[in-house]
Structures are given as structure tokens and as C-alpha cells.
PDB file of N, CA and C in Angstrom:
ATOM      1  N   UNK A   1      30.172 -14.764  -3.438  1.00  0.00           N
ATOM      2  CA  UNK A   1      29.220 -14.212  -2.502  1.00  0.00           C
ATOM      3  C   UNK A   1      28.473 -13.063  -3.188  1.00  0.00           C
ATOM      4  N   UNK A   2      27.554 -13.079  -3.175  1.00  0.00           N
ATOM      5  CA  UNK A   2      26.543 -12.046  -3.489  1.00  0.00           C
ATOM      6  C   UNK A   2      26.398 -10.660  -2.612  1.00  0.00           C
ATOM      7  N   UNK A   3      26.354  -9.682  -3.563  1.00  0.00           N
ATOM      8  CA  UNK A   3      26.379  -8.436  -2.962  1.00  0.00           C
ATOM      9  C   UNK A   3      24.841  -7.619  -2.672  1.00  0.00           C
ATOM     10  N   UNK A   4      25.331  -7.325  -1.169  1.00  0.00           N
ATOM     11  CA  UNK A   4      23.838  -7.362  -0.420  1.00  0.00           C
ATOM     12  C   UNK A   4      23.359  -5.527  -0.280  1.00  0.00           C
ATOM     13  N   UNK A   5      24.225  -4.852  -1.034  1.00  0.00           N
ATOM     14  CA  UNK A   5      23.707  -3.996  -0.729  1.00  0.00           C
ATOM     15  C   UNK A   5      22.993  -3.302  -2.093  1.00  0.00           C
ATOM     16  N   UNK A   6      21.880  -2.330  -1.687  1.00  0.00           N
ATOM     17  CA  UNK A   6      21.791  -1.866  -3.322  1.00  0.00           C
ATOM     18  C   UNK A   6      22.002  -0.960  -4.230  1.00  0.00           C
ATOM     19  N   UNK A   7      22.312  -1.426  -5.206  1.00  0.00           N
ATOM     20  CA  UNK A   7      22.766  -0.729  -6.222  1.00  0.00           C
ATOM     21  C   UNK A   7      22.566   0.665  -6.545  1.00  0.00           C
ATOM     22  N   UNK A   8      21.492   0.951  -5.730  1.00  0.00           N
ATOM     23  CA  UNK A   8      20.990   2.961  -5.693  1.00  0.00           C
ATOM     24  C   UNK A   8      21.453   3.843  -4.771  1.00  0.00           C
ATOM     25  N   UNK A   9      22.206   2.914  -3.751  1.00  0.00           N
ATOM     26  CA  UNK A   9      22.519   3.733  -2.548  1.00  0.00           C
ATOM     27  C   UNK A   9      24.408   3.991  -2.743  1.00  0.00           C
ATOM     28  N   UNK A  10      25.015   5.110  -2.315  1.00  0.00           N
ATOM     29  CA  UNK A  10      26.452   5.239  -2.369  1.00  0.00           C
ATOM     30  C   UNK A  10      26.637   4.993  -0.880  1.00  0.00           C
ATOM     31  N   UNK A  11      27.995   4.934  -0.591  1.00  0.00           N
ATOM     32  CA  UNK A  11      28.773   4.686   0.254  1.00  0.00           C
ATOM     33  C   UNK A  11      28.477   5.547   1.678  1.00  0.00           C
ATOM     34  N   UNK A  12      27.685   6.789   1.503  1.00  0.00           N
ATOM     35  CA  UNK A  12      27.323   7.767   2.300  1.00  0.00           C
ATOM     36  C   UNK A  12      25.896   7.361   2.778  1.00  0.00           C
ATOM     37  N   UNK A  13      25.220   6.190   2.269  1.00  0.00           N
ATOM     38  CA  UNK A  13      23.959   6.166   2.205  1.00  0.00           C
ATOM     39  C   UNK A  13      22.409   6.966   1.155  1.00  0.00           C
ATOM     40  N   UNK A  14      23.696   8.117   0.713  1.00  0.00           N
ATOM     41  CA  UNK A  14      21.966   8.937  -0.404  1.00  0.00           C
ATOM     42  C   UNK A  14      22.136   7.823  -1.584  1.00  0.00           C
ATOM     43  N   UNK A  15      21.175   8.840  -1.933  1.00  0.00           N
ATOM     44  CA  UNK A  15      20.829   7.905  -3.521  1.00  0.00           C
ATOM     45  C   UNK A  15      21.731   8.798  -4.561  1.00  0.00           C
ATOM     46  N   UNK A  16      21.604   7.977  -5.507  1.00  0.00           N
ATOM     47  CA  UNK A  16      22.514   8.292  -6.572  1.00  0.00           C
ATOM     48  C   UNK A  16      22.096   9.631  -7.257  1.00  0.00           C
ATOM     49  N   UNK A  17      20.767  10.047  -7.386  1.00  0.00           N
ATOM     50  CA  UNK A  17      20.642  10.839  -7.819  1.00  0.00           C
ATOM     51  C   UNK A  17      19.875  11.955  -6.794  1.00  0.00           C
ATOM     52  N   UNK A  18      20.242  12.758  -5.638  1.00  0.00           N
ATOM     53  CA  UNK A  18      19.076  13.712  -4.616  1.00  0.00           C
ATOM     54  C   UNK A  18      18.557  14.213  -5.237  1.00  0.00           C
ATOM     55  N   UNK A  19      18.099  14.396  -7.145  1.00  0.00           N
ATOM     56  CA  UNK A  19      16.714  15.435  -6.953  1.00  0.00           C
ATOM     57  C   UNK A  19      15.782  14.794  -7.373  1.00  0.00           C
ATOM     58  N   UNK A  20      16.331  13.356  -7.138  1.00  0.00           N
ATOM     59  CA  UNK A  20      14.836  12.186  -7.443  1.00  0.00           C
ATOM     60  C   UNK A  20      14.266  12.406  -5.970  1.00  0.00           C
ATOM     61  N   UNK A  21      14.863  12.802  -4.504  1.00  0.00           N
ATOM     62  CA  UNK A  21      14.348  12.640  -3.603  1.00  0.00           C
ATOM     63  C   UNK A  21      13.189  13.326  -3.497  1.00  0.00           C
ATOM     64  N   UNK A  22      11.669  12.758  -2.977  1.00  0.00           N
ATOM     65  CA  UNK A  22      10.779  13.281  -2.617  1.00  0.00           C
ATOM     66  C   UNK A  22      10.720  14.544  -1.780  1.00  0.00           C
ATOM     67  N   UNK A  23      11.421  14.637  -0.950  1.00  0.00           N
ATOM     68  CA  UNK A  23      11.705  15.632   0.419  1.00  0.00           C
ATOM     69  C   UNK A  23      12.257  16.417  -0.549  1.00  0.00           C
ATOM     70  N   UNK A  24      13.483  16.885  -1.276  1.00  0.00           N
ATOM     71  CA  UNK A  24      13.800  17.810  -1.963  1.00  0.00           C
ATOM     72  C   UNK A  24      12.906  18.540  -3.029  1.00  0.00           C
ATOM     73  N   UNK A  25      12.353  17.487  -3.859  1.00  0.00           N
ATOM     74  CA  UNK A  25      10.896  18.094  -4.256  1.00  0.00           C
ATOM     75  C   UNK A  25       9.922  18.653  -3.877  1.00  0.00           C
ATOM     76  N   UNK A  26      10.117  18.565  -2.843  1.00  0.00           N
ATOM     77  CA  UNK A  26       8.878  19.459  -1.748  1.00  0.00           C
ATOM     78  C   UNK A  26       9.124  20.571  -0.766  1.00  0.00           C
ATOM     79  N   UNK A  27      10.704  20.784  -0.792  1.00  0.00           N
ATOM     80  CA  UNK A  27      11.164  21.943  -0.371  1.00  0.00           C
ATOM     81  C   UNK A  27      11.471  23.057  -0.726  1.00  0.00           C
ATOM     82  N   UNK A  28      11.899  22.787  -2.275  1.00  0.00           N
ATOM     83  CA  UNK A  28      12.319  24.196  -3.285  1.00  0.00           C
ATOM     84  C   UNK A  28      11.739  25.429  -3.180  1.00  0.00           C
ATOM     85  N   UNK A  29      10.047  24.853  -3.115  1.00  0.00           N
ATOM     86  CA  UNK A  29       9.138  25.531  -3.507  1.00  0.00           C
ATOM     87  C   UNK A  29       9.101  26.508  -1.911  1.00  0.00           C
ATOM     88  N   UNK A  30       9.378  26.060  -0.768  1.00  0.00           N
ATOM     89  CA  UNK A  30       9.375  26.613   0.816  1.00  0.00           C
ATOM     90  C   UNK A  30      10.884  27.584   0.485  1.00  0.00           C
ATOM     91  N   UNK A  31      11.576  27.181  -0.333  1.00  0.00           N
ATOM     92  CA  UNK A  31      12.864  28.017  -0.171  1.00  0.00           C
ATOM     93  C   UNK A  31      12.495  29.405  -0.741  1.00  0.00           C
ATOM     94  N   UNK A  32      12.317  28.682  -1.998  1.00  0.00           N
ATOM     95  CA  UNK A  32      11.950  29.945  -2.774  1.00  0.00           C
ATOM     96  C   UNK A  32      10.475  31.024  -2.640  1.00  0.00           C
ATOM     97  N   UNK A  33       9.536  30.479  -1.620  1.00  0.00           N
ATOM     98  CA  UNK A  33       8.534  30.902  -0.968  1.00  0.00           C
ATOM     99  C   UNK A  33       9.466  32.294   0.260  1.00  0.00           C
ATOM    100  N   UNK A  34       9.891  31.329   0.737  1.00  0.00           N
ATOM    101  CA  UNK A  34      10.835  32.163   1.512  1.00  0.00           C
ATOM    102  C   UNK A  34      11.511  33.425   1.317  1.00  0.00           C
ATOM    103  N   UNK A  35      12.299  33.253   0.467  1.00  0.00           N
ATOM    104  CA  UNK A  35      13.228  33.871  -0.235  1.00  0.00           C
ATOM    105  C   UNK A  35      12.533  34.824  -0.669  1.00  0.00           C
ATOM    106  N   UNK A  36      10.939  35.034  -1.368  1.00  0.00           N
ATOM    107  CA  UNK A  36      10.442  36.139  -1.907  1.00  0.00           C
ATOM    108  C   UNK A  36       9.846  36.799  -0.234  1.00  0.00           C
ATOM    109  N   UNK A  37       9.373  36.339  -0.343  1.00  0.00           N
ATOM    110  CA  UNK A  37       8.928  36.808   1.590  1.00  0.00           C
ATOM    111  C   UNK A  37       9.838  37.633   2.075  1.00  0.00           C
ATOM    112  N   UNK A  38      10.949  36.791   2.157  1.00  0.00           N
ATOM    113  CA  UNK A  38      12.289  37.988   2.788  1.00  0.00           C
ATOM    114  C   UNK A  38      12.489  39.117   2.148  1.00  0.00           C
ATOM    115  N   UNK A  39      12.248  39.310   0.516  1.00  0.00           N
ATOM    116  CA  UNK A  39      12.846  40.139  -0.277  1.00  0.00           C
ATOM    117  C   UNK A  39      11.392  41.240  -0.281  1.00  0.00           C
ATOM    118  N   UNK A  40      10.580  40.580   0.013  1.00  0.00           N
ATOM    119  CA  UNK A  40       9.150  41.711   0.128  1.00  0.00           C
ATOM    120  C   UNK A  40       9.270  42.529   1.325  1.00  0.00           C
ATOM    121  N   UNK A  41       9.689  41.517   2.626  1.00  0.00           N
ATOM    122  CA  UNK A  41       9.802  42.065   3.809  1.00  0.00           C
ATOM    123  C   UNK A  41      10.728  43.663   3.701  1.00  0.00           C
ATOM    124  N   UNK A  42      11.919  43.042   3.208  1.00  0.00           N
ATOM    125  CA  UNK A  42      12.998  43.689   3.156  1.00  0.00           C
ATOM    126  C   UNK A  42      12.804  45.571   2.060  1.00  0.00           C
ATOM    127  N   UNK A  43      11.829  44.684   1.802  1.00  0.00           N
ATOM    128  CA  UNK A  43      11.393  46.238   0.028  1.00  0.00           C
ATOM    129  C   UNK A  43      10.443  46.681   1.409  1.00  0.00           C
ATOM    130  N   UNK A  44       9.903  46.446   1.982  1.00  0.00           N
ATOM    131  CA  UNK A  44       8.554  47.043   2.764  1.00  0.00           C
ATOM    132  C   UNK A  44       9.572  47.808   3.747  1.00  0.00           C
ATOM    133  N   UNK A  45       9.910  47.330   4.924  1.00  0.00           N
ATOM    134  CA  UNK A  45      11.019  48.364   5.549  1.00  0.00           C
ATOM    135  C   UNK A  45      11.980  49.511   5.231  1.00  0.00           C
ATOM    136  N   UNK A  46      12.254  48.913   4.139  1.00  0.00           N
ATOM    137  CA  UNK A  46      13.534  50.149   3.526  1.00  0.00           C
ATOM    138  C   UNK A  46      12.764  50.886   2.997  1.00  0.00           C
ATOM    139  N   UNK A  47      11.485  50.719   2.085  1.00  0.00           N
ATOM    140  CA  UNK A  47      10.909  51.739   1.224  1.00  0.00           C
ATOM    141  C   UNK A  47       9.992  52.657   2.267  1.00  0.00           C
ATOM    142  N   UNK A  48      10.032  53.819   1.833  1.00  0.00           N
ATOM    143  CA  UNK A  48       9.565  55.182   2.234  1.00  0.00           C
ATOM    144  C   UNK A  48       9.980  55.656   4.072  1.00  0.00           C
ATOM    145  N   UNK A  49      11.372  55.378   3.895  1.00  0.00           N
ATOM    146  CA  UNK A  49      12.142  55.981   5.031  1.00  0.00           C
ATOM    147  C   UNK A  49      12.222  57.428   4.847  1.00  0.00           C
ATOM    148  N   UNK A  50      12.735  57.918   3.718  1.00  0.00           N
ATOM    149  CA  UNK A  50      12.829  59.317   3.410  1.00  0.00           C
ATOM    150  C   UNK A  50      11.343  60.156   2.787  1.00  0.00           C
ATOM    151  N   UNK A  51      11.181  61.260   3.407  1.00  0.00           N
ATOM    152  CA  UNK A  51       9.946  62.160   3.468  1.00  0.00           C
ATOM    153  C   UNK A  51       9.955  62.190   1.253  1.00  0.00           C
ATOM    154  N   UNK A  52       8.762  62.420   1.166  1.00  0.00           N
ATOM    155  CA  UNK A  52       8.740  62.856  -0.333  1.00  0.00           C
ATOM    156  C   UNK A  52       8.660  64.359  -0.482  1.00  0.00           C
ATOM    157  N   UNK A  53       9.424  64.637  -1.370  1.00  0.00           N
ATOM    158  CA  UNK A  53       9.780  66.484  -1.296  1.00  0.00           C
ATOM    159  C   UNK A  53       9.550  66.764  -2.463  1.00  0.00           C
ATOM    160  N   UNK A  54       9.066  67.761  -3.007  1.00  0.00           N
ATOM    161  CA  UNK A  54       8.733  68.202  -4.327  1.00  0.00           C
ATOM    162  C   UNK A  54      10.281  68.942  -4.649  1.00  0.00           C
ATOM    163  N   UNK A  55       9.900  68.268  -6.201  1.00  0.00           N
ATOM    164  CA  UNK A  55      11.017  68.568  -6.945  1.00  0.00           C
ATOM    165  C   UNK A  55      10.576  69.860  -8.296  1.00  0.00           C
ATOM    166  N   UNK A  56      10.865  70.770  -7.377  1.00  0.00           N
ATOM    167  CA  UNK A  56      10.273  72.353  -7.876  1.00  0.00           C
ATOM    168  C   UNK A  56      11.805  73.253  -8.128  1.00  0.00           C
ATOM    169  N   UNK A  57      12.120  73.921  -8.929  1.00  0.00           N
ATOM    170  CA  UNK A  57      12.771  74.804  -9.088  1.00  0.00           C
ATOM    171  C   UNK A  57      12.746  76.095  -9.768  1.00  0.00           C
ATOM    172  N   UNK A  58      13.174  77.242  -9.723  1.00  0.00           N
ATOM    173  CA  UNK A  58      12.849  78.245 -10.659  1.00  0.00           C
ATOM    174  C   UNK A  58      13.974  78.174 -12.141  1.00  0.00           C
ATOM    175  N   UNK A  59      12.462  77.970 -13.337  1.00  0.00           N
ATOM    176  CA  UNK A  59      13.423  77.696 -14.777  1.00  0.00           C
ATOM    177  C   UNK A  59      13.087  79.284 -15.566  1.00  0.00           C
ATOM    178  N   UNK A  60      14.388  79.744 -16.177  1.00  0.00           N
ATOM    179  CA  UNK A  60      14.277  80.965 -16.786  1.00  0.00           C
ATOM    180  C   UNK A  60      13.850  80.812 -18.462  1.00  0.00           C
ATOM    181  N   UNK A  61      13.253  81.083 -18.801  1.00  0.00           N
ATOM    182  CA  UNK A  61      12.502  80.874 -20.060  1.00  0.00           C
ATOM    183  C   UNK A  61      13.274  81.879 -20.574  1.00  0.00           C
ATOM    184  N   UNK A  62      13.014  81.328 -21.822  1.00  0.00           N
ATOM    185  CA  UNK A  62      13.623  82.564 -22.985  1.00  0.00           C
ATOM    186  C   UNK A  62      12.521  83.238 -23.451  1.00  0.00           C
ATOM    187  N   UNK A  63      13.347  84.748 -23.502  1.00  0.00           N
ATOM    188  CA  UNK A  63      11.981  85.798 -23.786  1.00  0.00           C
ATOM    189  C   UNK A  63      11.673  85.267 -25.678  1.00  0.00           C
ATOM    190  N   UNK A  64      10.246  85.678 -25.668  1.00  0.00           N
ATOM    191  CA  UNK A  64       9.424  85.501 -26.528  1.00  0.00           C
ATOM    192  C   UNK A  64       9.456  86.721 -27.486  1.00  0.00           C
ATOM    193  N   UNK A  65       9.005  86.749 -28.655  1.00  0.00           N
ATOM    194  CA  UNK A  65       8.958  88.136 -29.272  1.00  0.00           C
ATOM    195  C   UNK A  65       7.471  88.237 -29.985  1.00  0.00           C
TER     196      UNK A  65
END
């Protein structure tokens, strides 16, 4: 008897190889779109919570002759 199923598909139904899949090829790019988005979001909120303060102090010089 001849075997009816094909040879690209496993037992789970994917294919033998998912990063031949079209759909995965076309998502990476939304992940990693994402992923910088979040990390911009995330730099934009946290950055400039704290006031900027001058960084002034009194320095004693050595006398001159």
C-alpha cells in the first residue's frame, strides 16, 4: 500500500523545516519592530525623571608664586 501522506509534513502537522514558513518570515521583522518600540517607549518614560542640577563645587587651587 502506498503511503498517502507527505513526506514534508511531521506527525504534528508543521513542516519539517518552520523557517521555510512564509508567516514566520513575515513576522520577525513585527517582533523585532516591536521590541525596539517598547525599548524606545521605555528610554522615553524613565529618561529625565530627575531635575538636572549643576555640578558646581568650591576647588582650592594651589597658591602661585
Amino acid at each position: 500500500m502506498a503511503n498517502l501522506r507527505s513526506p514534508h509534513h511531521l506527525r504534528q502537522g508543521l513542516t519539517t523545516d518552520p523557517a521555510e514558513s512564509p508567516r514566520l518570515r513575515l513576522r520577525w521583522p513585527v517582533f523585532v519592530a516591536l521590541g525596539v518600540a517598547g525599548l524606545l517607549m521605555l528610554a522615553w518614560a524613565e529618561g529625565g525623571e530627575s531635575p538636572l542640577r549643576p555640578i558646581a563645587q568650591p576647588v582650592q587651587l594651589p597658591e602661585q608664586p
